[in-house]
N, C-alpha and C. Protein backbone atom coordinates (compact mmCIF):
# COMPACT_ATOMS: atom_id res chain seq x y z
N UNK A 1 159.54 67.79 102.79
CA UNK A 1 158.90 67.99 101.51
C UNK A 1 159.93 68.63 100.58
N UNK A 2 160.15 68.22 99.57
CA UNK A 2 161.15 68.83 98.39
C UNK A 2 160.74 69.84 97.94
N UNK A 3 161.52 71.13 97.85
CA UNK A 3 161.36 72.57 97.02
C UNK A 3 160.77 71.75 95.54
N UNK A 4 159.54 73.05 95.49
CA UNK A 4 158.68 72.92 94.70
C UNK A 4 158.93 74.00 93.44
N UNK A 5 159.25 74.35 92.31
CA UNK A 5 159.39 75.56 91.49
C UNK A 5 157.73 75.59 90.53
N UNK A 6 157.64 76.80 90.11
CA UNK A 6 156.71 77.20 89.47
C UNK A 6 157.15 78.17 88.29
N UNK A 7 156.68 77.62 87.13
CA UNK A 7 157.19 78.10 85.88
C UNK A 7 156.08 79.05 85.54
N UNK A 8 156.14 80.58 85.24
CA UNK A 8 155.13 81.52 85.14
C UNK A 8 155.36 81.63 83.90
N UNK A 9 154.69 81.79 82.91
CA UNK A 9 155.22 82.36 81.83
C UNK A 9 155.54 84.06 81.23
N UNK A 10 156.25 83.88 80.78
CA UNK A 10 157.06 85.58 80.74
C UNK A 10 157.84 86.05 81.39
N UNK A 11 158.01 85.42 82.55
CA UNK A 11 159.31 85.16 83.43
C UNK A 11 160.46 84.27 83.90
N UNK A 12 161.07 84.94 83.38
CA UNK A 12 162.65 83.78 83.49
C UNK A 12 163.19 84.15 84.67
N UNK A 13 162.52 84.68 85.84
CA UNK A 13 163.21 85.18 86.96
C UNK A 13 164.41 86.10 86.89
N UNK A 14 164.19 87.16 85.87
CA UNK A 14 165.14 87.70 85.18
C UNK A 14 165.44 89.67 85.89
N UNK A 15 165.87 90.77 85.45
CA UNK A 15 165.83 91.51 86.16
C UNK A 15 164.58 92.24 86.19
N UNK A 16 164.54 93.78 87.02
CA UNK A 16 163.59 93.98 87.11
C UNK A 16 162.66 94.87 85.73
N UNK A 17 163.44 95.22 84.99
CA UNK A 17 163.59 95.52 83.41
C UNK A 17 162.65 94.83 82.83
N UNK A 18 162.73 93.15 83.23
CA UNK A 18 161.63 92.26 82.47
C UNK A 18 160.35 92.26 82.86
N UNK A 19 160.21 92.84 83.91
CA UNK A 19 158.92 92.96 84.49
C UNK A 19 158.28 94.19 84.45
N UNK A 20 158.63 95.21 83.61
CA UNK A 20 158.54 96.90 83.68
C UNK A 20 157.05 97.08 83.48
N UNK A 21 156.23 97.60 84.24
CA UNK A 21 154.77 97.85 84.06
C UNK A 21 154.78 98.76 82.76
N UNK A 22 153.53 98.66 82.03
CA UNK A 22 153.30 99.37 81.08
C UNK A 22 152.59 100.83 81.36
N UNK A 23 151.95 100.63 82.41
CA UNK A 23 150.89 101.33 82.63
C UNK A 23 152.00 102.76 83.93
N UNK A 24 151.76 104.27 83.47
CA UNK A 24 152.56 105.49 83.70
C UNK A 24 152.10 105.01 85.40
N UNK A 25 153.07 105.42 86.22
CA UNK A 25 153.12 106.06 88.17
C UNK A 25 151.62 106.15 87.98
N UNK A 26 151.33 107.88 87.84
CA UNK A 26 150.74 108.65 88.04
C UNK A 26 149.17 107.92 87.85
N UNK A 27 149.06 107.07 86.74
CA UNK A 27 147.59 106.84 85.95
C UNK A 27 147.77 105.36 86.85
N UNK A 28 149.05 104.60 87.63
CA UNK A 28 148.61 103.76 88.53
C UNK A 28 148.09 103.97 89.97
N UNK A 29 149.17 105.26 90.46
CA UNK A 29 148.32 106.02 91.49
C UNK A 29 146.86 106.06 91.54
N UNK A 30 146.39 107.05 90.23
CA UNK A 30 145.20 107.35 90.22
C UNK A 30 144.20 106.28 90.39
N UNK A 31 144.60 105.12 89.79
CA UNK A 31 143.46 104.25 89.58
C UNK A 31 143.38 103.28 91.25
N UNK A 32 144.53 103.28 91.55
CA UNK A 32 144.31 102.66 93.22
C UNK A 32 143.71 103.52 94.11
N UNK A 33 143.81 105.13 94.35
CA UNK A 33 143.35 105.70 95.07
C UNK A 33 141.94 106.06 94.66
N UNK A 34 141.40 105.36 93.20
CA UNK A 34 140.01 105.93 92.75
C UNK A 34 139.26 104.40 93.63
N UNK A 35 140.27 103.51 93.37
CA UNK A 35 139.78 102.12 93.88
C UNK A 35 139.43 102.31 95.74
N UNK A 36 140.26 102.68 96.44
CA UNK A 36 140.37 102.72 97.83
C UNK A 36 139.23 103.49 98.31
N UNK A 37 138.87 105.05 97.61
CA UNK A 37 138.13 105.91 97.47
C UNK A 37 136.31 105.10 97.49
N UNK A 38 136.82 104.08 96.41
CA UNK A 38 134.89 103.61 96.32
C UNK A 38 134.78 102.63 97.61
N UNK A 39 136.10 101.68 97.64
CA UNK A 39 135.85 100.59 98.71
C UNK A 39 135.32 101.67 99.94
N UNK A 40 135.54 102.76 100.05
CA UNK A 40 135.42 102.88 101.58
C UNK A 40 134.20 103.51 101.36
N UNK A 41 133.47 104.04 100.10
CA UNK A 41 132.11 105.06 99.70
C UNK A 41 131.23 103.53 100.16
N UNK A 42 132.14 102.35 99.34
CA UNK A 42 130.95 101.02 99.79
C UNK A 42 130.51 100.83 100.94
N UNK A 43 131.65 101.11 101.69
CA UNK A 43 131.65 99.84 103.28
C UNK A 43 130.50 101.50 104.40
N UNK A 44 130.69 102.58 103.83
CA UNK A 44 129.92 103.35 104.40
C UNK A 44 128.52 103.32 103.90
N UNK A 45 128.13 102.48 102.68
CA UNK A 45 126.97 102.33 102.52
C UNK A 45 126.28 101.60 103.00
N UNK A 46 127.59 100.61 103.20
CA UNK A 46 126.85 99.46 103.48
C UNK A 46 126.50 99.40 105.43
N UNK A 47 127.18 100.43 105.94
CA UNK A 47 126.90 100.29 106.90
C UNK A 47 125.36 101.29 107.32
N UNK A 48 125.75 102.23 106.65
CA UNK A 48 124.45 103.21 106.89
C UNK A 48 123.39 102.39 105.83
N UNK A 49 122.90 101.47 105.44
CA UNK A 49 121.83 100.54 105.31
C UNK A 49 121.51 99.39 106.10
N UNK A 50 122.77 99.38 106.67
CA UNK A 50 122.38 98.08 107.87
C UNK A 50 121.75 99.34 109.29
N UNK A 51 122.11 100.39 109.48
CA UNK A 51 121.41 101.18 109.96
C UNK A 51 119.95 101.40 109.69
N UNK A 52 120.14 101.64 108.54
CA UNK A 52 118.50 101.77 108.31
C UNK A 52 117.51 100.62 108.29
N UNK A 53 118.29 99.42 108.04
CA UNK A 53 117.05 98.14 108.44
C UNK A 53 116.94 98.05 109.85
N UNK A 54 118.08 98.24 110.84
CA UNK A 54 117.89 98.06 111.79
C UNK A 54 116.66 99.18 112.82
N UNK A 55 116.69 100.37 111.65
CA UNK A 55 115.79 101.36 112.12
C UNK A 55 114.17 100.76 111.95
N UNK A 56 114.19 100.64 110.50
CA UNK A 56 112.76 99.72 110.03
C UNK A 56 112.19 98.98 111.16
N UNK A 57 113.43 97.71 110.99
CA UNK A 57 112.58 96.67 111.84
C UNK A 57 112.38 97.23 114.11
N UNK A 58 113.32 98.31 114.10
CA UNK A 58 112.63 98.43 115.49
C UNK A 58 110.99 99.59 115.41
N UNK A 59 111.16 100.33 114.56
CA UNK A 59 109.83 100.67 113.91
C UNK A 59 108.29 99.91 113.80
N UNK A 60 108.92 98.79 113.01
CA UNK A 60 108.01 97.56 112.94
C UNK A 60 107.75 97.02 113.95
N UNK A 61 108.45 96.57 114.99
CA UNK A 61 108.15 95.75 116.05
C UNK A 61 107.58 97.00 116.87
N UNK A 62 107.92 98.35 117.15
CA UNK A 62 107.17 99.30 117.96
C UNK A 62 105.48 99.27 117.69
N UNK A 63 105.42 98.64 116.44
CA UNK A 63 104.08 99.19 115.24
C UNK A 63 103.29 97.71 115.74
N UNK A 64 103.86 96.96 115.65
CA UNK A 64 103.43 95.57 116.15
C UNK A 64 102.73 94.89 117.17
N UNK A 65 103.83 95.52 118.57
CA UNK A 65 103.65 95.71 119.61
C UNK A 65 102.62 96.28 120.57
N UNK A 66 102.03 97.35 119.42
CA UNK A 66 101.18 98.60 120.24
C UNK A 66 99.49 98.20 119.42
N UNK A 67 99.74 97.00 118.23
CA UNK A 67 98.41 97.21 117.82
C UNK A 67 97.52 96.01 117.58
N UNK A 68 96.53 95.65 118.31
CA UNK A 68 96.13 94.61 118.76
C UNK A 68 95.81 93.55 117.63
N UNK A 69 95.91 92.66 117.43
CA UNK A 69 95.25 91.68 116.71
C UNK A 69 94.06 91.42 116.77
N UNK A 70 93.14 90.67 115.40
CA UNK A 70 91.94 90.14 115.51
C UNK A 70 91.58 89.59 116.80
N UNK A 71 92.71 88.57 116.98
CA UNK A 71 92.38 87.84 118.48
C UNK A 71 92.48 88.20 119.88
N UNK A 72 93.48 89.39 119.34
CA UNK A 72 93.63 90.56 120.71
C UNK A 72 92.11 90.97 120.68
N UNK A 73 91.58 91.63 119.64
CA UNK A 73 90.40 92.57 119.71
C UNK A 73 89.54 91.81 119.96
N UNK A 74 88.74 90.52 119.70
CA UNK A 74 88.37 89.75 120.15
C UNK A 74 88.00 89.06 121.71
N UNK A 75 89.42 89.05 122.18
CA UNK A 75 89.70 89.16 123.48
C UNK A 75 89.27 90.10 124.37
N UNK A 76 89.79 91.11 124.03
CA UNK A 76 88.97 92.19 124.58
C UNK A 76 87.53 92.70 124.18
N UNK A 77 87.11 92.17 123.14
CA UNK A 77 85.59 92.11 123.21
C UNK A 77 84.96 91.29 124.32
N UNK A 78 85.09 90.20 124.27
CA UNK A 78 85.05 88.84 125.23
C UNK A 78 84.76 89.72 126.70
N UNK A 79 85.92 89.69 126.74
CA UNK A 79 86.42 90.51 128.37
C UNK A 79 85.28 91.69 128.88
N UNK A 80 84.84 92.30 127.86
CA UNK A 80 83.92 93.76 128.64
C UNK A 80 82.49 93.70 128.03
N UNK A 81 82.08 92.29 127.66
CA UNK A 81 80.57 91.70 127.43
C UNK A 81 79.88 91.20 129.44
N UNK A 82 78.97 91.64 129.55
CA UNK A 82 78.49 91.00 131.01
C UNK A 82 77.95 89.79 130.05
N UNK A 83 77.33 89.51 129.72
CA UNK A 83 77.24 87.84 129.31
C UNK A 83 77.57 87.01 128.88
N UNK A 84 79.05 87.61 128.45
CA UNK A 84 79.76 86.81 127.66
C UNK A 84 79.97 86.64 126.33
N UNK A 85 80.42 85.78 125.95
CA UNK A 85 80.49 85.40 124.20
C UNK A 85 79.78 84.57 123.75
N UNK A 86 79.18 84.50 122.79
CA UNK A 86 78.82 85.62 121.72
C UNK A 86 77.35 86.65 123.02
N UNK A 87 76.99 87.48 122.47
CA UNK A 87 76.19 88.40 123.17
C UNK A 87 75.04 88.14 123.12
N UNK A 88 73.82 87.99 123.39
CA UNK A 88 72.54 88.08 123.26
C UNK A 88 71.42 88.54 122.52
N UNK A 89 71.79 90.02 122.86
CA UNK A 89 71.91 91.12 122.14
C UNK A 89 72.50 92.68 122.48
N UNK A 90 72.14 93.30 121.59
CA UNK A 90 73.29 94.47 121.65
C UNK A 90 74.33 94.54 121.35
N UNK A 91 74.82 95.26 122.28
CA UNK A 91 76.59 95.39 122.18
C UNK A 91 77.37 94.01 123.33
N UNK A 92 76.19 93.75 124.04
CA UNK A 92 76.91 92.69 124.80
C UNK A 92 77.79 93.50 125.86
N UNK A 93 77.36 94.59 126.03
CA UNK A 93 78.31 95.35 126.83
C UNK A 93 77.61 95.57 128.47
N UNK A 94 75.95 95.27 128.46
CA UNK A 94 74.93 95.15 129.58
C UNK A 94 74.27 96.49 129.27
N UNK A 95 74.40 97.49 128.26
CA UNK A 95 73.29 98.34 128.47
C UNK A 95 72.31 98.18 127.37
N UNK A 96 72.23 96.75 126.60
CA UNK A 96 71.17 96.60 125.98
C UNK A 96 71.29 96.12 124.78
């Protein structure tokens, strides 16, 4: 494959003089280490919220788990009738 060049503009590939940042050390320092400073405030947010959904949803499924449904309750109506479903009368439970 043949060398490829790329013409940038404002640069003549010239010394390093031509390329002199405008912007002072100190106020470039500052602004990378204010930058590095949030990336890492982010990635700790973002992890202590993936914490906390992961807290939610085992919460939820504990909450889920433990509490019967219509058709659960149902079921277990079913189950502790002596005559069965639907009842006769009463409670359907045999004492009347």
């Amino acid at each position: 494959m043949p060398p490829v060049s790329i013409d940038i503009p404002g640069s003549t590939g010239g010394g390093e003089d031509e390329m002199a940042s405008v912007v002072d050390e100190s106020v470039h320092v500052a602004a990378i280490t204010g930058l590095s400073a949030e990336t890492a405030a982010a990635s700790g947010r973002r992890i202590a919220r993936a914490d906390q959904l992961q807290g939610d949803a085992d919460r939820m499924w504990a909450v889920h788990m433990t509490t019967p449904t219509v058709m659960a309750g149902m079921g277990f109506r079913v189950a502790q009738q002596s005559a069965g479903w639907p009842a006769n009368t009463g409670t359907g439970t045999g004492g009347g």
